[in-house]
Protein backbone atom coordinates (compact mmCIF):
# COMPACT_ATOMS: atom_id res chain seq x y z
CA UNK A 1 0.00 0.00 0.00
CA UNK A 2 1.53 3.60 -0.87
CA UNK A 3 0.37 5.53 1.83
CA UNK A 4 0.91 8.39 -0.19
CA UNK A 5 -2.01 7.68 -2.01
CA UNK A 6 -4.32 7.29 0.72
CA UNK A 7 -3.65 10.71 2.08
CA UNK A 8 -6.58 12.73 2.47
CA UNK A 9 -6.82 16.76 2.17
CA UNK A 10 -9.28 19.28 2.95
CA UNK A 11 -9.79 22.48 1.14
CA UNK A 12 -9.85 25.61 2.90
CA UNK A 13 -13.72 26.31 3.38
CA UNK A 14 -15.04 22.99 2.47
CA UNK A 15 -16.33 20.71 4.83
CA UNK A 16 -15.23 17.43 3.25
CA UNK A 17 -12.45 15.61 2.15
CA UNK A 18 -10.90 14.92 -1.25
CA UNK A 19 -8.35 12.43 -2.37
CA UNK A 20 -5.03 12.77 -3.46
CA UNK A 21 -5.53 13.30 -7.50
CA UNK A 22 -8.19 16.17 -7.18
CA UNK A 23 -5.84 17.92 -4.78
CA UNK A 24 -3.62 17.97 -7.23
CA UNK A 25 -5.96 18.51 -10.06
CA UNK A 26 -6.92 21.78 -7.93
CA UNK A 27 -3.18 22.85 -7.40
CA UNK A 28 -2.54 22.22 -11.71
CA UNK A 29 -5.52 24.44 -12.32
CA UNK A 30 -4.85 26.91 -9.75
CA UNK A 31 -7.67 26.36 -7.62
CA UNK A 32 -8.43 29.82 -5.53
CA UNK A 33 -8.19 28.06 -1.84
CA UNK A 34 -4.88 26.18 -2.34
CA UNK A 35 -3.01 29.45 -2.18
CA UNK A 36 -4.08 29.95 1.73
CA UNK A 37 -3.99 26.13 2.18
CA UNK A 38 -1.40 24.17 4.56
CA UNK A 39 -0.77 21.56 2.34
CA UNK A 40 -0.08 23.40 -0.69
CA UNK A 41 3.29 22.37 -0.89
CA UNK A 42 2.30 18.25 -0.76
CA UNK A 43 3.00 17.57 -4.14
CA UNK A 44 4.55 14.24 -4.20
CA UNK A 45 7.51 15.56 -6.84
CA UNK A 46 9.45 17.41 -3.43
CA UNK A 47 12.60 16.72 -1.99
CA UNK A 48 14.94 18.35 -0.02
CA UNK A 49 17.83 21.12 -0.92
CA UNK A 50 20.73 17.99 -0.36
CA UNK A 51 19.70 15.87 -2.44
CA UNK A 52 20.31 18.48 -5.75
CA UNK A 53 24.05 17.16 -5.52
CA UNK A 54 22.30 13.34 -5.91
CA UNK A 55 20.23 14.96 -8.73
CA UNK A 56 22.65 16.62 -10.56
CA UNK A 57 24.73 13.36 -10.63
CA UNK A 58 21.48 10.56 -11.63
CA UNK A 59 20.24 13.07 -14.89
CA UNK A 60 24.12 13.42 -15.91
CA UNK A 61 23.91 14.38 -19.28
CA UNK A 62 25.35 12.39 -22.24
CA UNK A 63 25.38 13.08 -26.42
CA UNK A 64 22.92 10.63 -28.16
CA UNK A 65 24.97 8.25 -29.73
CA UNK A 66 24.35 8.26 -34.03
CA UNK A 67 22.30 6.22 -35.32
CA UNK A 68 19.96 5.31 -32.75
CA UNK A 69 17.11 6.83 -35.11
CA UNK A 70 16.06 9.58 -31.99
CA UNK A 71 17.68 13.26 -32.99
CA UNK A 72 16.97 16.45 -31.45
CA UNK A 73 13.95 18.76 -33.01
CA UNK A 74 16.48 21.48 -33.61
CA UNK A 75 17.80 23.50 -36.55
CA UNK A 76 21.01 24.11 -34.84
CA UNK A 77 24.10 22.21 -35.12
CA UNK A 78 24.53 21.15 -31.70
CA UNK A 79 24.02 17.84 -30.50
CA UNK A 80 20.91 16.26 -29.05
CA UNK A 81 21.59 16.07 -25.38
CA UNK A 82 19.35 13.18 -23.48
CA UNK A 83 18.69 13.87 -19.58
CA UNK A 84 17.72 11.11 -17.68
CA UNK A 85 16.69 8.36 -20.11
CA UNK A 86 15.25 10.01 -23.54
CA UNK A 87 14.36 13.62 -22.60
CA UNK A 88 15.66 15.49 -25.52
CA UNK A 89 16.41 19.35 -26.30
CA UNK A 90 14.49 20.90 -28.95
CA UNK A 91 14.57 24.32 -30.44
CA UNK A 92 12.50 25.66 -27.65
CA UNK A 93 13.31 23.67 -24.89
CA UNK A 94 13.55 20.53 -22.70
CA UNK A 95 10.57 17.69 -23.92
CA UNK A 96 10.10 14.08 -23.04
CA UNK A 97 7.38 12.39 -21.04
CA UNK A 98 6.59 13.24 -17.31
CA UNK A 99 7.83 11.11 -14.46
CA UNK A 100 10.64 8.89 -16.69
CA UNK A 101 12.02 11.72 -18.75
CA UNK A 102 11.13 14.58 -17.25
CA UNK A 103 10.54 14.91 -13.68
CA UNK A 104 10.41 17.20 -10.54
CA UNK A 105 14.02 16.89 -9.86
CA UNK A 106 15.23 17.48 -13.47
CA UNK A 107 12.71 20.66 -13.35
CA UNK A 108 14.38 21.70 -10.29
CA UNK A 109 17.65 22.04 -11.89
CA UNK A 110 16.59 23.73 -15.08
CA UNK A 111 14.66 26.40 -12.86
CA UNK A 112 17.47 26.93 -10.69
CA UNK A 113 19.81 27.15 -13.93
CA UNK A 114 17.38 29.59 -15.60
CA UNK A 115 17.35 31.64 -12.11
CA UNK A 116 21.12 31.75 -12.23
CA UNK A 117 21.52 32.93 -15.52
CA UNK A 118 18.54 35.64 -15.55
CA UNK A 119 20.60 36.88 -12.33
CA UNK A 120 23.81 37.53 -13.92
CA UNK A 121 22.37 39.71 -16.64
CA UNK A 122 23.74 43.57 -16.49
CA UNK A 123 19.74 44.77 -16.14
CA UNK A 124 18.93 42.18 -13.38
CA UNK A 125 16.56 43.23 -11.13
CA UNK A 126 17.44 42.93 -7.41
CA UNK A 127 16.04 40.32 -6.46
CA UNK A 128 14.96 38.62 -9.83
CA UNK A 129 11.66 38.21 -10.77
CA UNK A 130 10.85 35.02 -12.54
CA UNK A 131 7.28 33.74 -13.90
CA UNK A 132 6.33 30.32 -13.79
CA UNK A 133 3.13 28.85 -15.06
CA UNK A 134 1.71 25.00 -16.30
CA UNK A 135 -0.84 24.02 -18.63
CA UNK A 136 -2.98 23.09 -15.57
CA UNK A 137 -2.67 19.18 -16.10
CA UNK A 138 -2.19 17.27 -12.94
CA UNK A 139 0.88 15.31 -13.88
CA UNK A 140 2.64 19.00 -14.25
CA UNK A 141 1.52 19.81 -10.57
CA UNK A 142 4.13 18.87 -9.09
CA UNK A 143 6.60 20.23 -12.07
CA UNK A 144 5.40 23.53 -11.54
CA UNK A 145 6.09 23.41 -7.22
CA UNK A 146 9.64 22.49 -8.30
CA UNK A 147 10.38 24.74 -11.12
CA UNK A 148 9.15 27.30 -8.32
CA UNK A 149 11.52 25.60 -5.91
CA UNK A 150 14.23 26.07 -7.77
CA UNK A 151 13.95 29.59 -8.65
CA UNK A 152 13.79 30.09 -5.23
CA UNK A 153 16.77 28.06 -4.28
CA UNK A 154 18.59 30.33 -7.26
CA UNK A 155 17.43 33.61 -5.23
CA UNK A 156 14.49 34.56 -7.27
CA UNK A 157 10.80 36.12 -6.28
CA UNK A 158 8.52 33.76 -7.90
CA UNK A 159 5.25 34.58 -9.17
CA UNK A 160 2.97 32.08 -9.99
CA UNK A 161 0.40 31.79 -12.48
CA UNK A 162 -1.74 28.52 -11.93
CA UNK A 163 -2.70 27.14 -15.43
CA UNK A 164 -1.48 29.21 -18.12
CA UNK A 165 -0.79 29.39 -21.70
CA UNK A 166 2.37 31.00 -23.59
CA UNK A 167 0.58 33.87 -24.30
CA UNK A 168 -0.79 34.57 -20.70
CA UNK A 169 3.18 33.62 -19.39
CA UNK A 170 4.43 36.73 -21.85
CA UNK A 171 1.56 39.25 -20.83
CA UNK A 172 2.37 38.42 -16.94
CA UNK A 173 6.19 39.06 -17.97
CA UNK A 174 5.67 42.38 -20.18
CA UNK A 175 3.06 43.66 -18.05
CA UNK A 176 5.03 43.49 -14.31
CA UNK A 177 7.97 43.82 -16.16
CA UNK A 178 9.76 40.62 -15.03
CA UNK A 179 13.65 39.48 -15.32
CA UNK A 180 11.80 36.09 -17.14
CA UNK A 181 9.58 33.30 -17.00
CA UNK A 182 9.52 29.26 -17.50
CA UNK A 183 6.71 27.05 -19.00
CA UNK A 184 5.85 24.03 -18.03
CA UNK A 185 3.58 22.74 -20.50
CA UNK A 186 2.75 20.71 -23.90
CA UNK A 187 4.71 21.93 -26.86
CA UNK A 188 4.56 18.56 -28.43
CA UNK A 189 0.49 18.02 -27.71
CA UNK A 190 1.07 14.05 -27.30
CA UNK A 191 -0.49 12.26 -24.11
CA UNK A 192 1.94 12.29 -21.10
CA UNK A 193 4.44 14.67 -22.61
CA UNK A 194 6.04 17.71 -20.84
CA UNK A 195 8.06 20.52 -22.10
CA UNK A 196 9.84 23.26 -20.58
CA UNK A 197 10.49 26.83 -22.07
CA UNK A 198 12.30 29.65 -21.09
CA UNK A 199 11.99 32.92 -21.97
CA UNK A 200 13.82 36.21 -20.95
CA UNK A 201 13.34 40.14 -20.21
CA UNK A 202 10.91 41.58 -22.53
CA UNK A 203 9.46 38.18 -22.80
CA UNK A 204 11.77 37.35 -25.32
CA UNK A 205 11.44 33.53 -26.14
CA UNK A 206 14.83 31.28 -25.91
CA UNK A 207 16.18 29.15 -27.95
CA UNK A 208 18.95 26.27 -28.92
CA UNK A 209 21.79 28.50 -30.30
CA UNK A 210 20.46 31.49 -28.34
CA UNK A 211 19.52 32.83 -25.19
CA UNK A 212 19.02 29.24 -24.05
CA UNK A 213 22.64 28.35 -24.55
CA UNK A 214 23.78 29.54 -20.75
CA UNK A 215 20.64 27.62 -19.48
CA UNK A 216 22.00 24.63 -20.98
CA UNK A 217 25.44 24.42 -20.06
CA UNK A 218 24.12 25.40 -16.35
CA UNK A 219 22.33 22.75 -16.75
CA UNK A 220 23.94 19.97 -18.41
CA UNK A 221 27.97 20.68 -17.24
CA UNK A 222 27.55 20.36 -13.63
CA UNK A 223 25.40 21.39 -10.70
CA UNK A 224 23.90 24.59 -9.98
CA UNK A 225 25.05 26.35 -6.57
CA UNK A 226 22.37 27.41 -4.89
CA UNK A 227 21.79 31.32 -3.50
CA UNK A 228 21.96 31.68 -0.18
CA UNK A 229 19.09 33.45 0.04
CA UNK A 230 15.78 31.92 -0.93
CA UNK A 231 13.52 33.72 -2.90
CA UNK A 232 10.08 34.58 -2.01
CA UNK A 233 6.70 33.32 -3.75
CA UNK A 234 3.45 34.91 -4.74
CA UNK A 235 0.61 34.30 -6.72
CA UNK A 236 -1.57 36.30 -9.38
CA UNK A 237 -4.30 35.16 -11.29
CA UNK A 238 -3.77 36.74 -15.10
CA UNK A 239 -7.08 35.46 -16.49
CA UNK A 240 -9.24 38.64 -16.53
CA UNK A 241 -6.89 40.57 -17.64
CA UNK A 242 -5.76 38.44 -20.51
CA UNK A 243 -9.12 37.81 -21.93
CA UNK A 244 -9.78 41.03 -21.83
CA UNK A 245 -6.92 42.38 -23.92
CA UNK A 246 -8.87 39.77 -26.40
CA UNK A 247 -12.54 40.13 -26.17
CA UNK A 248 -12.88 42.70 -28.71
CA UNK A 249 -11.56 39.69 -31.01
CA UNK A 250 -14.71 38.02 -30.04
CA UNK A 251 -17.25 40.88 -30.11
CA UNK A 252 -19.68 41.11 -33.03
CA UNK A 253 -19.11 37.53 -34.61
CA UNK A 254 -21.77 36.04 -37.16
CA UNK A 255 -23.22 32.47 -36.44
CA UNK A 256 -20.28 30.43 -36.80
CA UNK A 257 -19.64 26.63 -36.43
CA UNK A 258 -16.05 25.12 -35.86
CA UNK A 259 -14.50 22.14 -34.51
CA UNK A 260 -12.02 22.77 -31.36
CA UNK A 261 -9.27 20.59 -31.12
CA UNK A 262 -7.18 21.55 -28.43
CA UNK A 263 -4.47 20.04 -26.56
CA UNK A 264 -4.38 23.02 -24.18
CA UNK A 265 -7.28 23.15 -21.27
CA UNK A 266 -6.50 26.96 -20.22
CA UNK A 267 -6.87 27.95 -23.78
CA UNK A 268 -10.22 25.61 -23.66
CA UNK A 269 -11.19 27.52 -20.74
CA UNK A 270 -10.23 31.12 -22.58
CA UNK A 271 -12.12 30.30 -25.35
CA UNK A 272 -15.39 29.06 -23.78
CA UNK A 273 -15.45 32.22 -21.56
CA UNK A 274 -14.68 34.79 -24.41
CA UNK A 275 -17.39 33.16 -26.76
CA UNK A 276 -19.98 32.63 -24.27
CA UNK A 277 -22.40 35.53 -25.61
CA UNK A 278 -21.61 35.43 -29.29
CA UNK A 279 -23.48 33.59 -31.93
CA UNK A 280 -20.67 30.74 -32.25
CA UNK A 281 -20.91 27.09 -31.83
CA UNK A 282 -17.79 25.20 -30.78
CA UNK A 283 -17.39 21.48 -31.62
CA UNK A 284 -15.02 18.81 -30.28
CA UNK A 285 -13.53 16.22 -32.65
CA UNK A 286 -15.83 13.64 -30.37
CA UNK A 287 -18.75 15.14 -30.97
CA UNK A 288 -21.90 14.84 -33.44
CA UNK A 289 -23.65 18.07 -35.54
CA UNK A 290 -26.06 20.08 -33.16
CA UNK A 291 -24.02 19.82 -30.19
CA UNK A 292 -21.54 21.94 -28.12
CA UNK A 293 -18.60 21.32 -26.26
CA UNK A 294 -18.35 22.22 -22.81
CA UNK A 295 -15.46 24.09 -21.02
CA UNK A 296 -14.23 21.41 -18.71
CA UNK A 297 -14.11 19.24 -21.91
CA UNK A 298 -12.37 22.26 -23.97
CA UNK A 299 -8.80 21.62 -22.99
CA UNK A 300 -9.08 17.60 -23.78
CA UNK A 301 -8.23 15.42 -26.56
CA UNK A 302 -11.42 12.78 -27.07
CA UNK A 303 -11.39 10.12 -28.51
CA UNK A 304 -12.78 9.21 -31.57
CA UNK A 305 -16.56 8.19 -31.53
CA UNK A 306 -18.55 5.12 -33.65
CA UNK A 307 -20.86 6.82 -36.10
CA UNK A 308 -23.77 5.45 -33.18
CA UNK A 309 -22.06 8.08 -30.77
CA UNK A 310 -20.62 5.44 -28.46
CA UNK A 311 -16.77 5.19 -27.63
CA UNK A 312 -15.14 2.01 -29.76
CA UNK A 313 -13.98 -1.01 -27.95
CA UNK A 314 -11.01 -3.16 -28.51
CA UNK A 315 -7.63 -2.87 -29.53
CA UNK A 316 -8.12 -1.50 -32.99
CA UNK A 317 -10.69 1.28 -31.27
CA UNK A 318 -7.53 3.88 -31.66
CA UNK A 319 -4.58 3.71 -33.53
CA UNK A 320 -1.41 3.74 -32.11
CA UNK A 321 -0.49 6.56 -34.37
CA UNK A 322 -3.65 8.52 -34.56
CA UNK A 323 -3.40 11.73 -36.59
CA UNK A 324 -5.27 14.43 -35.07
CA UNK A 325 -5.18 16.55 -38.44
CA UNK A 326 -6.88 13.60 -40.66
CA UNK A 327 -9.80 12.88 -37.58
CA UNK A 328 -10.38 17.59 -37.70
CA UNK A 329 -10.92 17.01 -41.50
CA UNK A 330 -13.38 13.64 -40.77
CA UNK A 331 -15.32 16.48 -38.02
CA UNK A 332 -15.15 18.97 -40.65
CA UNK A 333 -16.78 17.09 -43.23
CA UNK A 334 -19.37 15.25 -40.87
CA UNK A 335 -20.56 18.18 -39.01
CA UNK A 336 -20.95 20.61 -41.90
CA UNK A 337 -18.72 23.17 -39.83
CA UNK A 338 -17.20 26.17 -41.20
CA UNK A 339 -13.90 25.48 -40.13
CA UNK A 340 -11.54 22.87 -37.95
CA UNK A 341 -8.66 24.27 -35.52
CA UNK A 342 -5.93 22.11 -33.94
CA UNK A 343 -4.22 23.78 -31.15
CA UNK A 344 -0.78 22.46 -29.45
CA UNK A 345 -0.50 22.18 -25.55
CA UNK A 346 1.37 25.61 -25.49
CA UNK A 347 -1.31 26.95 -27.80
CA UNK A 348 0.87 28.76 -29.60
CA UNK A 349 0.60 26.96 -32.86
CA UNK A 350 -2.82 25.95 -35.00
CA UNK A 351 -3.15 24.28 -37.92
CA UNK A 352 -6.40 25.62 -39.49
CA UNK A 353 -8.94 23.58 -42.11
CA UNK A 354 -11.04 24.89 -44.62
CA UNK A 355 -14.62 23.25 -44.68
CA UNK A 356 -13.51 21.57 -47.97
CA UNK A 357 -10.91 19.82 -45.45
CA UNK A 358 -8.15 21.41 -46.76
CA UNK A 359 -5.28 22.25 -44.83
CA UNK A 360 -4.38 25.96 -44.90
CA UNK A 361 -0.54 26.93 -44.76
CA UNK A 362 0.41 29.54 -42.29
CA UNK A 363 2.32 32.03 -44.95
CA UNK A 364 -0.93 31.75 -47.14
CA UNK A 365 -3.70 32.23 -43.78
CA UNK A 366 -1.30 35.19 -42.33
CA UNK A 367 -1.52 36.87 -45.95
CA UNK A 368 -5.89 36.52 -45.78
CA UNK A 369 -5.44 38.17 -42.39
CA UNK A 370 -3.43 40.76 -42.94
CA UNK A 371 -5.85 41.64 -45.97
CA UNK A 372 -8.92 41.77 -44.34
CA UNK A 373 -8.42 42.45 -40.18
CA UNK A 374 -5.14 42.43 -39.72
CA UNK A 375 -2.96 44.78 -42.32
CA UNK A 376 1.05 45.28 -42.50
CA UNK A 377 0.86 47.95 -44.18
CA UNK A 378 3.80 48.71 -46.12
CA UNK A 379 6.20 47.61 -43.80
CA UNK A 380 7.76 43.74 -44.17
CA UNK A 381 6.92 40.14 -43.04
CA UNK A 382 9.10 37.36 -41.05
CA UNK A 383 8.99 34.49 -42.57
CA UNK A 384 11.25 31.64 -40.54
CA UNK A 385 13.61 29.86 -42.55
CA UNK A 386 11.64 26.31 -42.38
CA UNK A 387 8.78 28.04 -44.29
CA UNK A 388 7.97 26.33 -47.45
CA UNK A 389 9.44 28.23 -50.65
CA UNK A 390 5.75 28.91 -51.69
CA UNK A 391 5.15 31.15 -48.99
CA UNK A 392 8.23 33.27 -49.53
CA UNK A 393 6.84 33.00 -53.60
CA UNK A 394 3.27 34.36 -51.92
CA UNK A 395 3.91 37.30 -50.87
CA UNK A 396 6.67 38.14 -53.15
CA UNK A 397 4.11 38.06 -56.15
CA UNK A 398 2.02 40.59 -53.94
CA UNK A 399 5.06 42.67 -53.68
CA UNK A 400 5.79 42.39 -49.81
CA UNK A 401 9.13 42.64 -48.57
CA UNK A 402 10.28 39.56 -46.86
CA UNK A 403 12.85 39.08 -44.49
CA UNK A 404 14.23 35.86 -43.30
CA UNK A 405 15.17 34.47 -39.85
CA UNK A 406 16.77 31.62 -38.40
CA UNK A 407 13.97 28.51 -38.12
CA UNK A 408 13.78 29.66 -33.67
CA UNK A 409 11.51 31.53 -31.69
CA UNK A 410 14.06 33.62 -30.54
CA UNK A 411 14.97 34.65 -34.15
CA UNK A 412 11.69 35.62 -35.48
CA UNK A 413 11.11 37.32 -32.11
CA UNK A 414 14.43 39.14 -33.03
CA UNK A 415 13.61 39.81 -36.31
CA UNK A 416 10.07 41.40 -35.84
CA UNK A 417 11.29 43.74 -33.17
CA UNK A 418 14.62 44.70 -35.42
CA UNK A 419 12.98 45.00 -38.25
CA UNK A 420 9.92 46.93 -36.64
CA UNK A 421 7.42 43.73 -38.78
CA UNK A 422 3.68 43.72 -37.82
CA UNK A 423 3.72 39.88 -38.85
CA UNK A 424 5.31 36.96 -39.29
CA UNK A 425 5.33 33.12 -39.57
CA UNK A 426 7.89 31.00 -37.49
CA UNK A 427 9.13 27.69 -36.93
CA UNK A 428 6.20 24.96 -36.64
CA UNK A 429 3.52 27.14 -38.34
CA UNK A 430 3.51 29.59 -35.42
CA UNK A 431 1.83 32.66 -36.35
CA UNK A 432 3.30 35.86 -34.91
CA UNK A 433 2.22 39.55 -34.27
CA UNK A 434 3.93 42.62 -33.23
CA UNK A 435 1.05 44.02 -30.99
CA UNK A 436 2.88 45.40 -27.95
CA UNK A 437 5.59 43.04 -28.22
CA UNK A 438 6.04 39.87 -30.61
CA UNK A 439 3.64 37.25 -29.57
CA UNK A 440 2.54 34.02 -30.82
CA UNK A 441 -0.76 33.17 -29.51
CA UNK A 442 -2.68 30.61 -30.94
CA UNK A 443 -5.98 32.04 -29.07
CA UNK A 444 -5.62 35.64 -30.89
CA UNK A 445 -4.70 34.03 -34.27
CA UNK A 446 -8.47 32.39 -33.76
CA UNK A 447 -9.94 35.20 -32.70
CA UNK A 448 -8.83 37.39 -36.17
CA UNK A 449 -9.84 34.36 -38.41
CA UNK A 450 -12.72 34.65 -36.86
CA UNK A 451 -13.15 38.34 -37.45
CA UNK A 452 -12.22 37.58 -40.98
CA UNK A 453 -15.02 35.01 -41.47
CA UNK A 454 -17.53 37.49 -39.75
CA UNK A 455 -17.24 40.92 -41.89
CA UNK A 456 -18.04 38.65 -44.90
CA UNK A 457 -20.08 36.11 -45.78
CA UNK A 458 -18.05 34.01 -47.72
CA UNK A 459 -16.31 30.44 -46.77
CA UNK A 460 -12.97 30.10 -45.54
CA UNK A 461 -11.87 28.81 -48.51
CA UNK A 462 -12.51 31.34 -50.68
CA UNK A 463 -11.28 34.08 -49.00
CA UNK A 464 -7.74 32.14 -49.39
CA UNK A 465 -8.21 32.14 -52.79
């Protein structure tokens, strides 16, 4: 018997008691009581400052050896590095899955490296100020209390976000004007997957080759010292704020009908509440014509559904490799709906489908918006290096100027603010705006396409055209 599974807690308020997994459902999705509750910190993922020398020396790092057919989702030349089993850096980050690849002690240390590094910039604030937000699953509970640990343990003032998406992470930065911030989310949007971002002043995203170079060798050369002075913790809730900076987005919309797949519940949760009193319906990929999704469903991935309504049985029910794109154009087609959106678990990217199930490329959707809600005006577009030659083609035949950036977040962030772009596309299909400071939000992406669909009345398709 684990008798850490049989522990009981009570919520501040409530009068009864809850298990184990919905306290730490409540702590993922930052659950309003947990932040004056004793056993806040009872996460399960915990351990003590002297055991970080025992951490540092079980998730020693090591190259991937060649030819093992596994290789690092990165443009730059570096070498994969694998932490603790198969946990691999990307462009963006750290990814693997939680628990065997990624866990509380391995989050620890690339907080606490983060931490170090933000500190030893020339415009560090005194004491740093670091960000940390999760994608409000419950396996990343106990990922976020140590990433939080361990900017602590690196001197830093924490601020806490509860379940969060990238874009909510880069408002809370810009807005309190933070030293940086650290994601634990989804970036990958496969079951049991985790991935951890950093980003720096300004909200400035980095990456492999970049600003997440330092983080990395911090990281993977030996173990981080800790500050002798902790850092302190606080929380903020940056949801009414954040949807509000978006509900004119939402305002005004025709009768629309679209199918939601997310990978992202905060972003489920955004949604639901911003389109609450307008004239859309919302779909999930599990669901018939004529109904709605609900918001505690919004952030899920279903699956699929017999044509009778009922979930299959057996072992050929699902796939092993199920593509989520093919089952969005199945919904699309079945449910007569206007258009399908896929969403990662960062939502920062979406892959949008035309109700003739066609997929629509980001260079070619960011040139429809920028003609009908969203113009450039004269100035030029990012494009990131991985975008297909036909996009570049695009808007060189509509005689845009295009400039090109290295296939990172970080670059294209670069590039829009150097070049002073309104727009751009970068790596993975993200779509990017300038706004008050380069952001790639998948929620605000949906919100113009939506805008687009509504001051016409003409199908996706043909306003791509």
């Amino acid at each position: 018997m684990n008798p850490s599974r049989d522990q009981r807690f009570r919520c501040p308020g409530e009068n009864y008691w809850i298990d184990r997994a919905t306290h730490l459902a409540r702590l993922a999705a930052g659950f309003a009581p947990c932040r004056s509750c004793e056993a806040r910190g009872e996460t399960g993922g915990l351990v003590d400052v002297k055991a970080l020398a025992d951490d540092a020396v079980a998730n020693e790092t090591i190259s991937r050896p060649a030819g093992t057919g596994c290789q690092a989702a990165t443009s730059c030349e570096s070498p994969a590095i694998v932490l603790k089993g198969k946990a691999v850096w990307t462009a963006e980050g750290l990814a693997g899955t939680a628990e065997n690849e990624i866990d509380a002690a391995l989050t620890r240390r690339m907080a606490m490296a983060l931490g170090t590094v933000l500190s030893r910039l020339p415009d560090a604030g005194s004491p740093v100020r670091v960000a940390v937000g999760g994608d409000g699953r419950w396996l990343t509970a106990p990922l976020v209390a140590a990433a939080s640990q361990g900017c602590q343990l690196a001197g830093c003032r924490v601020i806490e976000l509860g379940g969060a998406t990238g874009g909510t992470l880069v408002r809370v930065i810009r807005r309190c004007g933070l030293d940086g911030g650290i994601l634990i989310g989804n970036s990958p949007a496969a079951a049991q997957t985790v991935s951890l971002r950093c980003f720096g002043p300004e909200a400035r995203p980095w990456s492999t080759g970049g600003g997440l170079e330092p983080v990395r060798q911090a990281l993977t050369d030996q173990p981080v010292r800790t500050s002798r002075r902790s850092g302190g913790l606080e929380r903020t809730d940056p949801t009414g704020e954040y949807r509000d900076s978006l509900a004119d987005l939402f305002h005004g919309l025709r009768p629309l009908r679209f199918v939601l797949d997310a990978a992202s519940r905060p972003l489920g949760e955004h949604l639901h509440a911003l389109a609450r009193h307008s004239a859309c319906e919302i779909l999930l990929p599990a669901q018939s014509a004529g109904s709605s999704a609900s918001p505690s469903a919004a952030g899920a991935v279903p699956r699929p559904r017999t044509a009778a309504g009922q979930r299959p049985t057996g072992k050929a029910a699902v796939p092993k490799r199920f593509q989520p794109i093919d089952r969005l154009r199945t919904q699309v087609a079945a449910t007569g709906a206007d258009f399908g959106v896929w969403i990662d678990g960062d939502a920062d990217r979406l892959v949008l489908i035309d109700e003739r199930g066609r997929q629509i490329g980001p260079e070619r959707l960011l040139w429809a918006l920028a003609k009908h809600v969203a113009p450039t005006g004269e100035g030029p577009i990012v494009l990131a290096s991985d975008v297909a030659a036909s996009g570049r083609q695009l808007w060189t035949s509509l005689g845009g100027r295009v400039i090109e950036a290295d296939a990172t977040c970080e670059a294209v962030d670069a590039a829009l603010r150097d070049a002073g772009a309104a727009a751009g596309v970068g790596p993975g299909d993200r779509l990017w705006f300038a706004g008050d400071g380069p952001t790639s939000d998948a929620l605000a992406s949906l919100g113009l396409v939506l805008q687009m669909l509504s001051r016409v009345d003409r199908p996706l398709s043909e306003l791509l055209d």
